[in-house]
C-alpha atoms as a PDB file:
ATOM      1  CA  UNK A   1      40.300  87.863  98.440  1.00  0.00           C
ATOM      2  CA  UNK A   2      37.342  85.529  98.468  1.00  0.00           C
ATOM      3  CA  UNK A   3      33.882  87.447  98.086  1.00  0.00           C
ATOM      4  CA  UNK A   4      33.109  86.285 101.305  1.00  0.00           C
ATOM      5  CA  UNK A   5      36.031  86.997 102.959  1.00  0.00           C
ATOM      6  CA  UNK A   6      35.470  90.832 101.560  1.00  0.00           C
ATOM      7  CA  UNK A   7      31.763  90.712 103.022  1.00  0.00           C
ATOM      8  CA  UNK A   8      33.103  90.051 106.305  1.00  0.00           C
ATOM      9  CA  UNK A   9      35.757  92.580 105.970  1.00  0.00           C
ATOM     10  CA  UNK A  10      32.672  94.821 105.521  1.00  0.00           C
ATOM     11  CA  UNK A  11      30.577  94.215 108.227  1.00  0.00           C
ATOM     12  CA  UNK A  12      33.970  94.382 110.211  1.00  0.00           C
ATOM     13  CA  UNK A  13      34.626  98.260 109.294  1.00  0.00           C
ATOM     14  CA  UNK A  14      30.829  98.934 109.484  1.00  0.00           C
ATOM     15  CA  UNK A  15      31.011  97.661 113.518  1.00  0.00           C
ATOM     16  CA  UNK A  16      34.456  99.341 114.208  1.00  0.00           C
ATOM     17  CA  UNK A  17      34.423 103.069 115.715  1.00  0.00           C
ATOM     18  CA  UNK A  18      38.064 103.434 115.756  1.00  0.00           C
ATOM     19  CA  UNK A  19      41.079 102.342 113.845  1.00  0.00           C
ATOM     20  CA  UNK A  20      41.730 100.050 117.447  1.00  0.00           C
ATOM     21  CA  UNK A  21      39.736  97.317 115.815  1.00  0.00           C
ATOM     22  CA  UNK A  22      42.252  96.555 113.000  1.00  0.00           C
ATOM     23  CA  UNK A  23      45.361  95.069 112.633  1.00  0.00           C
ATOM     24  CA  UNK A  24      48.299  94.777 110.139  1.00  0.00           C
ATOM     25  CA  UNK A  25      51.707  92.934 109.559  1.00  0.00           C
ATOM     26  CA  UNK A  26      54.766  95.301 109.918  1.00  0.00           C
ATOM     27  CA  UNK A  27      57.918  95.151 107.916  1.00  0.00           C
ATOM     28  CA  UNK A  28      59.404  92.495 109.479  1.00  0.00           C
ATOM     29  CA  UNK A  29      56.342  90.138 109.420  1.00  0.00           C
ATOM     30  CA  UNK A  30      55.056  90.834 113.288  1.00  0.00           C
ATOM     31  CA  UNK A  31      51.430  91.303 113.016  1.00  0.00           C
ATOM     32  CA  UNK A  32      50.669  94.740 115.055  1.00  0.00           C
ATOM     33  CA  UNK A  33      46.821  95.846 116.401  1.00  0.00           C
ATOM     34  CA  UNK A  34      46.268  99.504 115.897  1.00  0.00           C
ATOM     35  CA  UNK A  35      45.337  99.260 119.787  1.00  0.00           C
ATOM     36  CA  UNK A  36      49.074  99.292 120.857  1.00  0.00           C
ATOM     37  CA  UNK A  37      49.055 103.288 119.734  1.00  0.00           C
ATOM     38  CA  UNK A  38      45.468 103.988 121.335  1.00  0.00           C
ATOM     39  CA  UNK A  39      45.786 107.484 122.961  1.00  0.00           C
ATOM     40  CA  UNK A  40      48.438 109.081 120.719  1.00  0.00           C
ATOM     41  CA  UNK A  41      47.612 110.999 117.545  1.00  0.00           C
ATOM     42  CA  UNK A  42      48.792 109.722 114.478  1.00  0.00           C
ATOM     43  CA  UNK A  43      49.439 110.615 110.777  1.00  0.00           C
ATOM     44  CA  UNK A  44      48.408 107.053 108.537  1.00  0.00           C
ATOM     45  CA  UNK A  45      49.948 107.480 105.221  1.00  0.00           C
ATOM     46  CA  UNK A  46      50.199 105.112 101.988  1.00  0.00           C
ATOM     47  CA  UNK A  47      54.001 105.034 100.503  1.00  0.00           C
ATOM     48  CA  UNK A  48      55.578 104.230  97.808  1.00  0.00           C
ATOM     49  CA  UNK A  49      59.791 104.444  97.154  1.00  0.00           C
ATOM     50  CA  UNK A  50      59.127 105.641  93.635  1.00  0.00           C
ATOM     51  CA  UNK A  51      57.252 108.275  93.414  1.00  0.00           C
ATOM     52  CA  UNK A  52      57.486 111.879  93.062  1.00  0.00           C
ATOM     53  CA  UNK A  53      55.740 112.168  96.555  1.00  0.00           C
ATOM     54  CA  UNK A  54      58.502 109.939  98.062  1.00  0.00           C
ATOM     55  CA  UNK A  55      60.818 112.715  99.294  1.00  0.00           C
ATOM     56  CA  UNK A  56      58.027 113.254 101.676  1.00  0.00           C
ATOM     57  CA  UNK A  57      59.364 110.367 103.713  1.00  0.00           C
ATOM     58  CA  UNK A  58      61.869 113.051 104.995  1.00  0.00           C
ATOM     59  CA  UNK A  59      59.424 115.503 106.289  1.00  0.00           C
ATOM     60  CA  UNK A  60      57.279 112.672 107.388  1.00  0.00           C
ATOM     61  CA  UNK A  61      60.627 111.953 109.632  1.00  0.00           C
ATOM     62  CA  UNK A  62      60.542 115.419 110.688  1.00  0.00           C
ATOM     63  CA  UNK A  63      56.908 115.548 111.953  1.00  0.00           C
ATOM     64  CA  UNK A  64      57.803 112.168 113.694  1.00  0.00           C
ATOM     65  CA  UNK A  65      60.674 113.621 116.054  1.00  0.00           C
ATOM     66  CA  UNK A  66      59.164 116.641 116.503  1.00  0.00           C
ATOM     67  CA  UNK A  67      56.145 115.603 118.137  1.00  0.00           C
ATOM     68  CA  UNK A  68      56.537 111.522 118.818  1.00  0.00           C
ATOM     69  CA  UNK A  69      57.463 112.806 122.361  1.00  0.00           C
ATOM     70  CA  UNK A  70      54.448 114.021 123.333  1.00  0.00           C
ATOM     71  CA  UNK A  71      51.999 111.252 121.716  1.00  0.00           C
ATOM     72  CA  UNK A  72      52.039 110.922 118.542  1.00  0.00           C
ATOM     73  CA  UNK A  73      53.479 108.579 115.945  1.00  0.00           C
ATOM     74  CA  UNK A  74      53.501 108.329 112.222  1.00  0.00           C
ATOM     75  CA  UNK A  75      51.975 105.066 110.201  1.00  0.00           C
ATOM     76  CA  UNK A  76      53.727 104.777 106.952  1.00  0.00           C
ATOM     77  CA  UNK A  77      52.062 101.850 104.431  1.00  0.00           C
ATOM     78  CA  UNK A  78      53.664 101.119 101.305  1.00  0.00           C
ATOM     79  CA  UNK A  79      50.902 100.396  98.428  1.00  0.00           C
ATOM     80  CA  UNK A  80      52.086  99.151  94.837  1.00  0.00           C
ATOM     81  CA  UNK A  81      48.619 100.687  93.516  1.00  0.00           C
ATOM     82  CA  UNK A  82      49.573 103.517  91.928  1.00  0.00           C
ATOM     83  CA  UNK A  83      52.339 103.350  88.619  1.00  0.00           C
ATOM     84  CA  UNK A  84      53.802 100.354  90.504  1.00  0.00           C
ATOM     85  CA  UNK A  85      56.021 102.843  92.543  1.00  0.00           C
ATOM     86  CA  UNK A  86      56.074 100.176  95.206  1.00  0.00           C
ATOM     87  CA  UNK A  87      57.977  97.304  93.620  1.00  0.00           C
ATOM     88  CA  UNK A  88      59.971  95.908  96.050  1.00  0.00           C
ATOM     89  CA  UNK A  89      60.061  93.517  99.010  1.00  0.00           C
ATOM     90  CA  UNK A  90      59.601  94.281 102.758  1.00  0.00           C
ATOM     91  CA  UNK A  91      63.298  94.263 103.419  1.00  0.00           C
ATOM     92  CA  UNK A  92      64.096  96.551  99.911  1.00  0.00           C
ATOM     93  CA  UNK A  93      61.196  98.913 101.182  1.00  0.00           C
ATOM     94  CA  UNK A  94      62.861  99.027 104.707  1.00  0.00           C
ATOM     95  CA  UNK A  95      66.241  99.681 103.679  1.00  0.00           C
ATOM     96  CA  UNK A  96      65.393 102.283 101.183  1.00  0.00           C
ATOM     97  CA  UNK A  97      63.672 104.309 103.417  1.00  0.00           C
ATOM     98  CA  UNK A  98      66.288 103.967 106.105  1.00  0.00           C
ATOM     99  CA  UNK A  99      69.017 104.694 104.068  1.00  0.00           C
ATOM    100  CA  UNK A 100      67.544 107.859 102.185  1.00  0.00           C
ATOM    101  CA  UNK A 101      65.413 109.302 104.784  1.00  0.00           C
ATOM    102  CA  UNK A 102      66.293 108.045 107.947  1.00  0.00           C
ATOM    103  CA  UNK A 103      62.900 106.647 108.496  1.00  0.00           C
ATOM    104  CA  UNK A 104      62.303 105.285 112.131  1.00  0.00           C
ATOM    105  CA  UNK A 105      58.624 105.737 112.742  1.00  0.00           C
ATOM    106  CA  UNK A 106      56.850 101.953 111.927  1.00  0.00           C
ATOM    107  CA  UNK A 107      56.505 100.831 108.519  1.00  0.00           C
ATOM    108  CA  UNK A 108      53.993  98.128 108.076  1.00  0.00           C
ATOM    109  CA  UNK A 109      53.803  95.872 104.826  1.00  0.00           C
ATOM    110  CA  UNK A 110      52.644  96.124 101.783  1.00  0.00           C
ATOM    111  CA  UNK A 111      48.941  96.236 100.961  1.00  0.00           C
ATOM    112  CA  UNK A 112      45.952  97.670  98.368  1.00  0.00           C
ATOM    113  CA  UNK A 113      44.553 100.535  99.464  1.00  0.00           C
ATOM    114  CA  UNK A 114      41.640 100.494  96.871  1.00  0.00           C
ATOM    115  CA  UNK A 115      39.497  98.028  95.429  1.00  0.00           C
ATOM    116  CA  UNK A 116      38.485  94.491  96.056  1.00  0.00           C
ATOM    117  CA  UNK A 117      41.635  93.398  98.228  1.00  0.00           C
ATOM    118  CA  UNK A 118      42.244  96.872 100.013  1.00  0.00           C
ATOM    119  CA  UNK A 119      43.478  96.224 103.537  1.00  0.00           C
ATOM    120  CA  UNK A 120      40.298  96.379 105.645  1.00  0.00           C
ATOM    121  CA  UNK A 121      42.183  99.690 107.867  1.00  0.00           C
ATOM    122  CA  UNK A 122      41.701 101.510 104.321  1.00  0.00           C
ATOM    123  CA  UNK A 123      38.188 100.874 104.113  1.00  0.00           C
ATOM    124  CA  UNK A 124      37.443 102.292 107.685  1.00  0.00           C
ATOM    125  CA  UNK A 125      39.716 105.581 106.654  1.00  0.00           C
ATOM    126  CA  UNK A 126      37.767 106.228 103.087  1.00  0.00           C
ATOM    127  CA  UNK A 127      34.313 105.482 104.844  1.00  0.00           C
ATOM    128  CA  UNK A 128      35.299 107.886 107.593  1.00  0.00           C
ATOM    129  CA  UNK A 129      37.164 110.846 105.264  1.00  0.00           C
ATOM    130  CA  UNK A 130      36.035 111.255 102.088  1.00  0.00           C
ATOM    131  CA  UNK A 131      38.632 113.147  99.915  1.00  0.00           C
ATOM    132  CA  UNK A 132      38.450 116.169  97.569  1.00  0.00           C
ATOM    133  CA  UNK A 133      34.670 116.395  96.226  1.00  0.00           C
ATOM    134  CA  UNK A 134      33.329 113.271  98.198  1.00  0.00           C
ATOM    135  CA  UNK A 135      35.884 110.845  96.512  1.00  0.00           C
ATOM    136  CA  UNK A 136      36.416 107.917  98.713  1.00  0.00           C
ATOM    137  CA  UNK A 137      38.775 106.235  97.146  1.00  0.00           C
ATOM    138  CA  UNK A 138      42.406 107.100  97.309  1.00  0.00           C
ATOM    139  CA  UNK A 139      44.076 108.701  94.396  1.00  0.00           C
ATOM    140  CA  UNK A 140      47.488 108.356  94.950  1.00  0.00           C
ATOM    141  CA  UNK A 141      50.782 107.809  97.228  1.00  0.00           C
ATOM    142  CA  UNK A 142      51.208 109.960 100.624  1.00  0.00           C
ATOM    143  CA  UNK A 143      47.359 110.348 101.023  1.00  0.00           C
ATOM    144  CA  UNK A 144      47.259 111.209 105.130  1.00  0.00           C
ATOM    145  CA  UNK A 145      44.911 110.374 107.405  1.00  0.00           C
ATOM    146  CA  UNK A 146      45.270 112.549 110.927  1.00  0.00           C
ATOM    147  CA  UNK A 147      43.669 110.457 113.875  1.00  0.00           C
ATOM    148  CA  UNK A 148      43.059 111.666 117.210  1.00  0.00           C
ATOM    149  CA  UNK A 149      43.800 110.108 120.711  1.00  0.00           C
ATOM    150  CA  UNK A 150      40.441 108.124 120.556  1.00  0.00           C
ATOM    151  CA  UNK A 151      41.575 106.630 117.155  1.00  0.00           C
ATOM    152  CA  UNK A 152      38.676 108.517 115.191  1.00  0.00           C
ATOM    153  CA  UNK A 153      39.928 109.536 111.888  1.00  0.00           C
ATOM    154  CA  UNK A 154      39.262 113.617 111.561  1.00  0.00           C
ATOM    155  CA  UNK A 155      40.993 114.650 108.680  1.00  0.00           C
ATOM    156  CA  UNK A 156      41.893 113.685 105.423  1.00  0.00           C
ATOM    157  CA  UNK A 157      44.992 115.328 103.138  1.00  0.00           C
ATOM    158  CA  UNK A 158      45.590 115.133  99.806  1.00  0.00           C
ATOM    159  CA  UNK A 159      49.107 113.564  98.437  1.00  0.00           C
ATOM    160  CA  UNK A 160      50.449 116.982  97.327  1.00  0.00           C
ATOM    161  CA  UNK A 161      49.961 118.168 100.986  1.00  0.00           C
ATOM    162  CA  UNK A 162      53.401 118.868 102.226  1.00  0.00           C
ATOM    163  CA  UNK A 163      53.964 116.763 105.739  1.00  0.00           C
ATOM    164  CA  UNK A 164      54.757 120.807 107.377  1.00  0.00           C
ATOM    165  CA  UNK A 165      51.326 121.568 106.446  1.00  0.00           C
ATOM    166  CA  UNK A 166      49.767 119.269 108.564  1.00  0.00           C
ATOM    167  CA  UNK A 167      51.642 120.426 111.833  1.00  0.00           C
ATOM    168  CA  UNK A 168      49.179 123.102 112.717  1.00  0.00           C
ATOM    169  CA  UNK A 169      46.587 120.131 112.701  1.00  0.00           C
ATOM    170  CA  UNK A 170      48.879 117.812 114.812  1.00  0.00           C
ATOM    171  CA  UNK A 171      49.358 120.377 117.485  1.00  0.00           C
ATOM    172  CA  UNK A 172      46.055 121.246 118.000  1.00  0.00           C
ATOM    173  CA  UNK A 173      44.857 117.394 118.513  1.00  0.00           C
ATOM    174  CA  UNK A 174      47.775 117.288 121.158  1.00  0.00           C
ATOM    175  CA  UNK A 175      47.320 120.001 122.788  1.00  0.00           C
ATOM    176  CA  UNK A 176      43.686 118.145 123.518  1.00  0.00           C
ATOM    177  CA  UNK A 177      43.365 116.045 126.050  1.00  0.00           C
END
């Protein structure tokens, strides 16, 4: 990414107040807006296949039936960043997490979530939730971001957080309206 390019990323997440403003390619290609899931809670989380983390996919899946019904919908965005536990290509990344864990909520493609060429979404999250002592970059796979209706990011979970840990934080931004 061209320094410019990254300087207008900036001013981009500096000007956005929700995660509405951005936009990312899924799986398949289809470039999706954040504003087509504006008024339901969601649970944005990087992903890798490889990773000790990964079995979370299944209680990610979990969370996702549970609640999807009454507004809310999990983001799931595979990042090669960390011990290259994301090495393969949209339609390996697809499979494997259909065929394992039954996956159904939206995966979106692959993308840096740190550094110079992190996807501009990423940048918004970190500036809005810091992690563990102020940190604001992400340290590893299945770090969750919970957003409420309004798309304003209001918490922040670490990767060891189990996906049934954050339900108690899910129900309570539904149950607002």
């Amino acid at each position: 990414m061209t320094s410019s390019l990254r300087k207008g990323f900036a001013r981009m997440e500096s000007r956005a107040e929700s995660i509405y403003a951005f936009s990312a390619p899924l799986l398949d290609g289809r470039e999706t807006s954040l504003g087509e899931f504006k008024g339901k809670v969601l649970l944005i989380v990087n992903t890798a296949s490889k990773c000790g983390f990964t079995p979370q996919y299944a209680g990610l899946e979990r969370l996702y039936q549970t609640y999807k019904d009454g507004g809310f919908a999990v983001l799931g965005f595979p990042s090669n960043q960390f011990g290259r536990q994301e090495p393969g290509t949209a339609e390996e990344i697809g499979a494997f997490c259909e065929k394992n864990y039954g996956v159904s909520f939206p995966i979106f493609a692959k993308i840096d979530v740190n550094g110079a060429a992190a996807h501009p979404l990423y940048c918004f999250l970190k500036e809005h939730k810091r992690g563990f002592l102020g940190i604001g970059r992400i340290t590893w796979n299945f770090a969750k971001f919970l957003v409420d209706r309004d798309g304003r990011v209001v918490r922040r979970f670490a990767p060891a957080t189990d996906p049934k840990a954050v339900a108690p934080a899910i129900e309570k931004l539904l149950e607002e309206r």
